[in-house]
C-alpha atoms as a PDB file:
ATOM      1  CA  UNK A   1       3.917  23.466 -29.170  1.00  0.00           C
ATOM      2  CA  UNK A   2       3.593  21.266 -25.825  1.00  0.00           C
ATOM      3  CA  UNK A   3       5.207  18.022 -26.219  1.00  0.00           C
ATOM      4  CA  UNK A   4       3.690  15.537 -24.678  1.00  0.00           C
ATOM      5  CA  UNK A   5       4.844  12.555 -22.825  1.00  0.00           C
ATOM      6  CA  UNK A   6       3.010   8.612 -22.537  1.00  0.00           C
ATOM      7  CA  UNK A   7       4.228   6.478 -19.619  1.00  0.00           C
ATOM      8  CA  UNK A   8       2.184   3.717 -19.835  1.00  0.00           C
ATOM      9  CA  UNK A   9       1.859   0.091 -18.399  1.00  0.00           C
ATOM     10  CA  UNK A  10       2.492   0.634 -14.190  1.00  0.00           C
ATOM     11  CA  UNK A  11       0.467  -1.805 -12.381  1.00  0.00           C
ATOM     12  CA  UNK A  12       0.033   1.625  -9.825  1.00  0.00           C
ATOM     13  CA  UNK A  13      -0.649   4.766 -10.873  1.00  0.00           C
ATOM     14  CA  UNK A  14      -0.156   6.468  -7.989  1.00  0.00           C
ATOM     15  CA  UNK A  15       3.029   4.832  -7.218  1.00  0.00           C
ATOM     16  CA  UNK A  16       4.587   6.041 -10.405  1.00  0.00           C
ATOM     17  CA  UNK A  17       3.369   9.088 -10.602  1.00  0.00           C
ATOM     18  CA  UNK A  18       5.141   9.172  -6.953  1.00  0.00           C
ATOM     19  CA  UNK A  19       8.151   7.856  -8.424  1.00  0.00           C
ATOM     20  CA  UNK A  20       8.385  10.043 -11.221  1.00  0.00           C
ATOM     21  CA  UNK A  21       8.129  13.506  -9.438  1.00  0.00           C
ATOM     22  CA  UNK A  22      10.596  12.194  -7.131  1.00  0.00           C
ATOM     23  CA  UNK A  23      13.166  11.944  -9.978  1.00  0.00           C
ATOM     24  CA  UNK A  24      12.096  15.279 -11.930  1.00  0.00           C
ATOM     25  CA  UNK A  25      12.245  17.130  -7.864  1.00  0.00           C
ATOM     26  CA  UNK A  26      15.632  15.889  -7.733  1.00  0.00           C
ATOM     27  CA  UNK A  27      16.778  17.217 -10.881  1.00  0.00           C
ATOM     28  CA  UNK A  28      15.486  20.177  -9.849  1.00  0.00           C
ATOM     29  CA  UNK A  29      12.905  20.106 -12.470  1.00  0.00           C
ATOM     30  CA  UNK A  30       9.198  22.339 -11.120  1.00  0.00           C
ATOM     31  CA  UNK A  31       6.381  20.389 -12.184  1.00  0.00           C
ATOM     32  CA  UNK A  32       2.527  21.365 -11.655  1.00  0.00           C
ATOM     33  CA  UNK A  33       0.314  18.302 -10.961  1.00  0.00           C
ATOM     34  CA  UNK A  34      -3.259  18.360 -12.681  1.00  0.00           C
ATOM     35  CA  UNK A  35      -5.069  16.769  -9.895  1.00  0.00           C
ATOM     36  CA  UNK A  36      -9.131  17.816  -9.605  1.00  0.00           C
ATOM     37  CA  UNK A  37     -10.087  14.787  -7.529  1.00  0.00           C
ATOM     38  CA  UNK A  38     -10.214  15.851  -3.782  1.00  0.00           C
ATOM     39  CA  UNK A  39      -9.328  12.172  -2.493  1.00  0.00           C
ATOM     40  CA  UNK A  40      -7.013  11.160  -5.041  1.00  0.00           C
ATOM     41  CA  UNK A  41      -5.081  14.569  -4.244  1.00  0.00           C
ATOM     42  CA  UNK A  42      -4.529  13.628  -0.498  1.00  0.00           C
ATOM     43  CA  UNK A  43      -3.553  10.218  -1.198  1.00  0.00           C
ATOM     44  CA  UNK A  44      -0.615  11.738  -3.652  1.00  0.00           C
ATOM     45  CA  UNK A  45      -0.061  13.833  -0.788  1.00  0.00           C
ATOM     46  CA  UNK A  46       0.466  11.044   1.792  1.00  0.00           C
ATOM     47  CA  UNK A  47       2.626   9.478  -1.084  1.00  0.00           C
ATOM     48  CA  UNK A  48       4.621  12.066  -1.540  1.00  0.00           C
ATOM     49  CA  UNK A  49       5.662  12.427   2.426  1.00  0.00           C
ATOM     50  CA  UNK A  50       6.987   8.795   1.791  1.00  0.00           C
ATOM     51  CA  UNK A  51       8.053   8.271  -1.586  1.00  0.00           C
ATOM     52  CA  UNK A  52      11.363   8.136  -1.960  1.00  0.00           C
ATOM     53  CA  UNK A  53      11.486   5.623   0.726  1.00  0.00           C
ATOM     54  CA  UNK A  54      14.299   7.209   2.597  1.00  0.00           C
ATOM     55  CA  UNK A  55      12.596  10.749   2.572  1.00  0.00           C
ATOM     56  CA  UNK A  56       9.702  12.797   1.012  1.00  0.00           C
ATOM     57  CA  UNK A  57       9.253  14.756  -2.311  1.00  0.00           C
ATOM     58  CA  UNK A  58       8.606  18.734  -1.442  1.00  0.00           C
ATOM     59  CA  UNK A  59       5.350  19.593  -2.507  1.00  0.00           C
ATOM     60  CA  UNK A  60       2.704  21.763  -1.731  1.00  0.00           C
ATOM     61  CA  UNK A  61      -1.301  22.787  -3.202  1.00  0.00           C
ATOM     62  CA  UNK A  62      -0.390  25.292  -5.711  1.00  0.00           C
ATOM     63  CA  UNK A  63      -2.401  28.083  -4.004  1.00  0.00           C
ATOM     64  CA  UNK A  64      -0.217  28.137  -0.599  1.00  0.00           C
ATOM     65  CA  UNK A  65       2.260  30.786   0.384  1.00  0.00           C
ATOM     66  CA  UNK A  66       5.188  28.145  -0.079  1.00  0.00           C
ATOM     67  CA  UNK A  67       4.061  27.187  -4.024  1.00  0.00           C
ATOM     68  CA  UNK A  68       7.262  29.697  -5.287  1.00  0.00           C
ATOM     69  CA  UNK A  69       9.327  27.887  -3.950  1.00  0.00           C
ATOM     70  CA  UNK A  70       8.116  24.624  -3.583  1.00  0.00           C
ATOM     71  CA  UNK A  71       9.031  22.241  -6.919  1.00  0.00           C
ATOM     72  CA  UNK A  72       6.226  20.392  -7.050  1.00  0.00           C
ATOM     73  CA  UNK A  73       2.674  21.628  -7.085  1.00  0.00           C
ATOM     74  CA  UNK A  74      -0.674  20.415  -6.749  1.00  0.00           C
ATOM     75  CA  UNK A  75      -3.639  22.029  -8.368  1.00  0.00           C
ATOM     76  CA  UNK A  76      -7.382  20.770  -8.437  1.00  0.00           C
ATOM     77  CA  UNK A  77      -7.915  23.730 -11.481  1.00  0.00           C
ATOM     78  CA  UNK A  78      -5.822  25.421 -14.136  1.00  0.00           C
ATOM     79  CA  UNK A  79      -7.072  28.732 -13.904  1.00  0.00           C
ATOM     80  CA  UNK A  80      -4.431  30.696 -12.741  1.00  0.00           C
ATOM     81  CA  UNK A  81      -1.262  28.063 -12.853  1.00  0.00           C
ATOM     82  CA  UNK A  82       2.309  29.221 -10.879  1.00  0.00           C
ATOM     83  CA  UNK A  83       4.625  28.559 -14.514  1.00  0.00           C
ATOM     84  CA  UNK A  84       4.021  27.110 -17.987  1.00  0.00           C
ATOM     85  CA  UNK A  85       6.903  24.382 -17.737  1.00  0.00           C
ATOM     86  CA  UNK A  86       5.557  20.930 -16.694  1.00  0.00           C
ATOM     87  CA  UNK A  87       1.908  19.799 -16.522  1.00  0.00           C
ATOM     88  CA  UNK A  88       1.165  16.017 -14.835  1.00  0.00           C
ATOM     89  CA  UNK A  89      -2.269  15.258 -15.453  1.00  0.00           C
ATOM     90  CA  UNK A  90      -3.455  12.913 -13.110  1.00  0.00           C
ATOM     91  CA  UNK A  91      -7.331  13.238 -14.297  1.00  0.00           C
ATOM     92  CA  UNK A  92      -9.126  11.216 -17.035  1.00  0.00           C
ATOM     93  CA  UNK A  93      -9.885  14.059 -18.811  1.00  0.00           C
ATOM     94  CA  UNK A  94      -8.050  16.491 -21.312  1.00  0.00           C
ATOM     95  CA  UNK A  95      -6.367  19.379 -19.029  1.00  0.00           C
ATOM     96  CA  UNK A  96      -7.956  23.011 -19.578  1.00  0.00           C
ATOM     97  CA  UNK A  97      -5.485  25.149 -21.185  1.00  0.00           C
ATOM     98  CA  UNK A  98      -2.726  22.657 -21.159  1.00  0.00           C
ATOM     99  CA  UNK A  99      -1.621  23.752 -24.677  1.00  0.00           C
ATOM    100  CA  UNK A 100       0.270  26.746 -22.407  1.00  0.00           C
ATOM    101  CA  UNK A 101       2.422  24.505 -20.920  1.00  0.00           C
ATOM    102  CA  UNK A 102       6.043  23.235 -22.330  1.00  0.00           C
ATOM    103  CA  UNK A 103       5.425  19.714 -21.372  1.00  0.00           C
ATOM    104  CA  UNK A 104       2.600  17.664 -20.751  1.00  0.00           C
ATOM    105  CA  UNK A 105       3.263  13.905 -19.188  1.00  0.00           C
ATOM    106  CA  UNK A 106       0.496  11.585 -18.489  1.00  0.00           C
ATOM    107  CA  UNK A 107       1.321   8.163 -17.049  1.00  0.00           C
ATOM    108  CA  UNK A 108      -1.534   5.312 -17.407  1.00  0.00           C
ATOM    109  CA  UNK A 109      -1.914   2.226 -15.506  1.00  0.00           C
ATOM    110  CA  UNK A 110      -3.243  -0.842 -16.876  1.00  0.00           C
ATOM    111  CA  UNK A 111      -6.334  -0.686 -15.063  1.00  0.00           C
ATOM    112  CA  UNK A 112      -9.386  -0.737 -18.214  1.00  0.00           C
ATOM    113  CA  UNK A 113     -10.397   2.865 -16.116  1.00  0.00           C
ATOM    114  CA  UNK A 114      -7.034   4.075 -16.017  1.00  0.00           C
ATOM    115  CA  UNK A 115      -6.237   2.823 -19.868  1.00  0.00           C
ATOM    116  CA  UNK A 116      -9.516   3.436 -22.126  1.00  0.00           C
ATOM    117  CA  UNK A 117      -9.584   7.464 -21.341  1.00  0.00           C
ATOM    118  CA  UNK A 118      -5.715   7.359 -21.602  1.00  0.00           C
ATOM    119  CA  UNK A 119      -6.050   5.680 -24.936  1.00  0.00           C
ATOM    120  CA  UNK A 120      -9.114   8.536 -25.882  1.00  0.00           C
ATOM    121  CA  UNK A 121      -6.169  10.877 -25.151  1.00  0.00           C
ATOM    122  CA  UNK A 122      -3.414  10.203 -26.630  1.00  0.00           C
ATOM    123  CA  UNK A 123      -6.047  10.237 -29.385  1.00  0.00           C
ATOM    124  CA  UNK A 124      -7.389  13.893 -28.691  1.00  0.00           C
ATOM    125  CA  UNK A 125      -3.539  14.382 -29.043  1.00  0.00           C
ATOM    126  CA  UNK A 126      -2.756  13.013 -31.865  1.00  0.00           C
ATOM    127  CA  UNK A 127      -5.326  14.192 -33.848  1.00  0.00           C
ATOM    128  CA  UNK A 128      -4.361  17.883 -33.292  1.00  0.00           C
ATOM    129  CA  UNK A 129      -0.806  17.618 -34.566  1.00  0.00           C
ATOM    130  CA  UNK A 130       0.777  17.462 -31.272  1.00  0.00           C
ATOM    131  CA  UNK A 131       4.529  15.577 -31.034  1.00  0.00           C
ATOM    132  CA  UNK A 132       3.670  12.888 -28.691  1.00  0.00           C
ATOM    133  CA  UNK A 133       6.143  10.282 -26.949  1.00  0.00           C
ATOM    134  CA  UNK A 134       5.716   6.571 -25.513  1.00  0.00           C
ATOM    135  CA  UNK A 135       7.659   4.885 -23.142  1.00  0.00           C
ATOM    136  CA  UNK A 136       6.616   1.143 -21.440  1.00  0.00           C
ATOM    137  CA  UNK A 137       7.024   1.668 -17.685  1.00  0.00           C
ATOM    138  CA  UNK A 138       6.541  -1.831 -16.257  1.00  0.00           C
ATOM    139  CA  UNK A 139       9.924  -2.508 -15.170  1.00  0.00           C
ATOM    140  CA  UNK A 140      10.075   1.438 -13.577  1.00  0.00           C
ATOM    141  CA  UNK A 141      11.282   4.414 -14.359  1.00  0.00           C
END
């Protein structure tokens, strides 16, 4: 069953999203990024090519030659995904088909957009029996 991880209360989204597949890329951890939003995948993508601040995180879109090899992926569908390890859903919506994954993380902001379909969720979640973890990111990861 897909465990599933909360990070909640980051004043940017983005930012620690950034921040967090920065630290799973350096332990060498592949993670697929649930991202359908065309705008909100490039500005991830400009993150990434900053974030840590004295380099860049390797990532690619899931669909380019490179995505092998590559540790962290972007995707704007889950048709077809590159592994079944880790899922980061950076949509307001429930995944498709993220039950085949090991590990599903979700990290909210405290933006009412950002929290309310976070909160509906971790609901969703809940309700279907799935082990679910919380940890309060404010101070970082």
């Amino acid at each position: 069953m897909t465990q599933i991880s909360f990070f909640h209360g980051t004043h940017n989204r983005l930012q620690a999203v950034a921040a967090w597949l920065g630290r799973e890329c350096r332990e060498g951890r592949q993670v697929l990024v649930y991202v359908p939003a065309e705008e909100r995948s490039k500005e991830l993508d400009r993150l990434l090519w900053t974030t840590p601040a004295t380099g860049f995180t390797p990532h690619c879109n899931s669909d380019e030659g490179l995505a092998a090899e590559t540790p962290v992926l972007l995707a704007s569908g889950l048709d077809n995904p590159p592994h079944d390890k880790c899922l980061l859903n950076l949509s307001n919506e429930i995944p498709p088909g993220f039950s085949r994954f090991q590990q599903l993380i979700e990290i909210i902001s405290v933006a009412e957009d950002d929290r309310l379909p976070g909160r509906e969720r971790y609901r969703y979640y809940r309700e279907r029996g799935y082990p679910l973890e919380t940890r309060d990111i404010a101070e970082g990861f």
